[in-house]
Protein backbone atom coordinates (compact mmCIF):
# COMPACT_ATOMS: atom_id res chain seq x y z
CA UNK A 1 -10.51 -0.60 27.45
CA UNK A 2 -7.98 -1.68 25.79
CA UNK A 3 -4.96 0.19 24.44
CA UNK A 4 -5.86 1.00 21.13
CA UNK A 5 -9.34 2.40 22.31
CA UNK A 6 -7.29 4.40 24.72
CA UNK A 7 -5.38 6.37 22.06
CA UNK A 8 -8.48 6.57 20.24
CA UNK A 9 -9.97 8.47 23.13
CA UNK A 10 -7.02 10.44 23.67
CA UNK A 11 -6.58 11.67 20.04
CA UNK A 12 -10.12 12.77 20.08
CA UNK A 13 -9.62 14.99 23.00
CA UNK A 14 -9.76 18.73 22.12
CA UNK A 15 -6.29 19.32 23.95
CA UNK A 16 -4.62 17.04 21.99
CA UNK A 17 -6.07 18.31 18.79
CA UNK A 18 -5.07 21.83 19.50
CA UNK A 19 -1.31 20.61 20.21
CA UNK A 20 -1.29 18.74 17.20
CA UNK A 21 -3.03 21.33 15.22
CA UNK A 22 -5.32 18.81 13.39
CA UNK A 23 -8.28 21.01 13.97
CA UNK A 24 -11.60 18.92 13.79
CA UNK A 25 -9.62 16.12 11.52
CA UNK A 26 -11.43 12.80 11.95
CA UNK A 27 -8.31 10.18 14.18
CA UNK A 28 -8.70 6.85 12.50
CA UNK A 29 -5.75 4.46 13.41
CA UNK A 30 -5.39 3.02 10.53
CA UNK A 31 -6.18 5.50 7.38
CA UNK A 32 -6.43 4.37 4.04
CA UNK A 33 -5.29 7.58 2.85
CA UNK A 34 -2.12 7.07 4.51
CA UNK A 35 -1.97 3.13 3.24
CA UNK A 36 -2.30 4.37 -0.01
CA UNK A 37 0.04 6.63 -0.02
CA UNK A 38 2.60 4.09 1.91
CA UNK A 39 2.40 1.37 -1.22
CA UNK A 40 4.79 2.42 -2.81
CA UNK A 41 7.34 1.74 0.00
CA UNK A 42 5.90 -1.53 0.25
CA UNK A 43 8.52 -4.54 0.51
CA UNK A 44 11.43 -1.43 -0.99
CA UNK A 45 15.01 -2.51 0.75
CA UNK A 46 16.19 0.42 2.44
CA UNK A 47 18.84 -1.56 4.06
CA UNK A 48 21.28 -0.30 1.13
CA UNK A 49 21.16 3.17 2.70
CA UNK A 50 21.63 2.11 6.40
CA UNK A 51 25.49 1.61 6.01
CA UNK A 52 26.07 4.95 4.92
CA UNK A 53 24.42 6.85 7.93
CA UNK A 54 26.44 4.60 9.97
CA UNK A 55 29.70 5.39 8.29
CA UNK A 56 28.69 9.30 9.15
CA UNK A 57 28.57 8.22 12.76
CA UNK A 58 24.25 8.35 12.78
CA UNK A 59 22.62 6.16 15.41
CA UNK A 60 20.48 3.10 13.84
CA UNK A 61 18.03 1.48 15.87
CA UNK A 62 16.29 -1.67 14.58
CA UNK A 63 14.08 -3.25 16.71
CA UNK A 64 11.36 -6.58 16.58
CA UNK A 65 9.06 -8.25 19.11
CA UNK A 66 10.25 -11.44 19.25
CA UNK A 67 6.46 -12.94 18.76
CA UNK A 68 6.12 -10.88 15.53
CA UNK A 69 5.43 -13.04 12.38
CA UNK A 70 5.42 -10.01 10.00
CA UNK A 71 8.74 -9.16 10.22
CA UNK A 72 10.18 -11.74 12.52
CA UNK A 73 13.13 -10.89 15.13
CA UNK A 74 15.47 -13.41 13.48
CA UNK A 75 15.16 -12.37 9.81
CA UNK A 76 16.16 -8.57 10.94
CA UNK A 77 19.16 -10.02 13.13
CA UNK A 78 20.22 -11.81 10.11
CA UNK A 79 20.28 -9.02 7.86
CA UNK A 80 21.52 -6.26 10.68
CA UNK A 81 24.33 -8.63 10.74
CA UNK A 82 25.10 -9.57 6.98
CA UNK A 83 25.22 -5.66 6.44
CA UNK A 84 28.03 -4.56 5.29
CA UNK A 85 29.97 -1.92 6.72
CA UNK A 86 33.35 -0.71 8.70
CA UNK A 87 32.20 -1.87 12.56
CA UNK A 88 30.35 -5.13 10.71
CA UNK A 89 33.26 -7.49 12.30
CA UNK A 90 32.88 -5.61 15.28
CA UNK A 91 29.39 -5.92 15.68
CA UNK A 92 29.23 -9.87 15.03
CA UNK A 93 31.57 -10.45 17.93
CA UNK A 94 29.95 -7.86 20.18
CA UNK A 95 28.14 -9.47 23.34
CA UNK A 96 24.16 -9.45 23.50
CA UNK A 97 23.24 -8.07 26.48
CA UNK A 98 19.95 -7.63 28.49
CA UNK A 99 17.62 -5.02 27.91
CA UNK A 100 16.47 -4.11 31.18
CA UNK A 101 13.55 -2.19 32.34
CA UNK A 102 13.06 -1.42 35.82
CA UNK A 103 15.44 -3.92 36.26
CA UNK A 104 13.87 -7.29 34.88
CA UNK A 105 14.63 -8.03 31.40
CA UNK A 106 12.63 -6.51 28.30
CA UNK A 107 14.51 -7.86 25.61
CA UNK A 108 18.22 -8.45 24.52
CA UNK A 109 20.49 -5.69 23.02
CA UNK A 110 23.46 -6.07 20.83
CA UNK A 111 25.17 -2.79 19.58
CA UNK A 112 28.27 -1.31 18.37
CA UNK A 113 29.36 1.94 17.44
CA UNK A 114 26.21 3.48 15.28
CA UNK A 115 24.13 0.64 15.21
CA UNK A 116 21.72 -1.30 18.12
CA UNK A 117 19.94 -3.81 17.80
CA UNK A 118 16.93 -5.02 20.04
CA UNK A 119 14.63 -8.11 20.84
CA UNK A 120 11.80 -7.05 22.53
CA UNK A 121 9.95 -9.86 24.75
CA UNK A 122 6.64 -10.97 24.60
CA UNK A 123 5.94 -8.11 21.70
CA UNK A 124 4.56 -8.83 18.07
CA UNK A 125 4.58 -6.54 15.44
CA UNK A 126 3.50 -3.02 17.41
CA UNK A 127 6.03 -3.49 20.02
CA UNK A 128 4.75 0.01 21.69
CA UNK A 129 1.73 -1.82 21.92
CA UNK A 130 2.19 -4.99 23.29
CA UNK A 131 5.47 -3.59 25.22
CA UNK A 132 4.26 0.01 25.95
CA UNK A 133 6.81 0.61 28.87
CA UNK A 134 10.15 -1.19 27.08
CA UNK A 135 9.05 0.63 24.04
CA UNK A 136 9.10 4.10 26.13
CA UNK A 137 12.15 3.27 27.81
CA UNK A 138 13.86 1.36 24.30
CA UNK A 139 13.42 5.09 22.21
CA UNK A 140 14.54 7.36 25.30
CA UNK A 141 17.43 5.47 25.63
CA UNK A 142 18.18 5.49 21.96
CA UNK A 143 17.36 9.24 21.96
CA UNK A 144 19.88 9.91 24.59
CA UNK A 145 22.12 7.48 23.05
CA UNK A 146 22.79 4.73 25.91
CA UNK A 147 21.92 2.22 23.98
CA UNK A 148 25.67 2.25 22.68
CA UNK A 149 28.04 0.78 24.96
CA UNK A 150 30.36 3.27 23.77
CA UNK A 151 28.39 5.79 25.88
CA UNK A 152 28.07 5.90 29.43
CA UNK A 153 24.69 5.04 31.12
CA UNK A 154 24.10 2.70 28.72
CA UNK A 155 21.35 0.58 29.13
CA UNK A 156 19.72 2.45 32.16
CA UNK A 157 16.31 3.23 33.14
CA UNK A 158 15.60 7.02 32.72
CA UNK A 159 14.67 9.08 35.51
């Protein structure tokens, strides 16, 4: 089965509905309601907000499979890096490093202060899905904020 069948079966499990408090809601993964209501945001820039939350210190994370032709790896390096804010310089020069998971490489990482940026390998545009386990192990990291090298354990499996 493959994975998207596999949350489809999992959503429709009575235990799951009861934690999420859907009730007897109909799971669809991809809902036109929720399209709908998403068109709005369609093609918006909400990079101008980005430098702000990292001038208050707020950890950014943006991420692309590197096989993604929707919004390719490259175009959201170049923009991550024309952004324009007080660790910019810093950022540029920082070293990209790899992202390792269970120690073979997922991906390369460049990050400073606030703001990471990854490269996820062999992923398209649903990273989780192509990349499942990096994915996982990319948002725990980012969660517990080691994906900074400013913080210690970065870039580490969790346990």
């Amino acid at each position: 089965m493959s994975i998207a069948g596999n949350i489809n079966v999992w959503y429709h499990k009575k235990t799951v509905r009861d934690a999420l408090g859907v009730g007897d809601l109909d799971f669809v993964s991809c809902s036109s309601t929720v399209y709908d209501a998403m068109m709005q945001e369609w093609m918006r820039n909400l990079e101008v907000g980005i430098p702000a939350l990292l001038e208050d210190e707020i950890q950014v994370l943006v991420y692309a499979g590197e096989e993604d032709l929707i919004c390719n790896w490259l175009g959201n390096s170049r923009w991550v890096h024309a952004m324009e804010w007080s660790g910019q310089n810093e950022f540029g020069a920082a070293s990209t490093i790899p992202f390792l998971v269970d120690g073979t490489a997922a991906g390369t990482l460049k990050s400073h202060g606030p703001l990471a940026f990854l490269k996820v390998n062999e992923a398209g545009h649903m990273v989780p899905m192509d990349q499942p386990k990096a994915a996982l192990q990319m948002l725990t990291n980012w969660m517990q904020g080691k994906l900074t090298p400013k913080k210690s354990g970065a870039n580490v499996s969790p346990k």
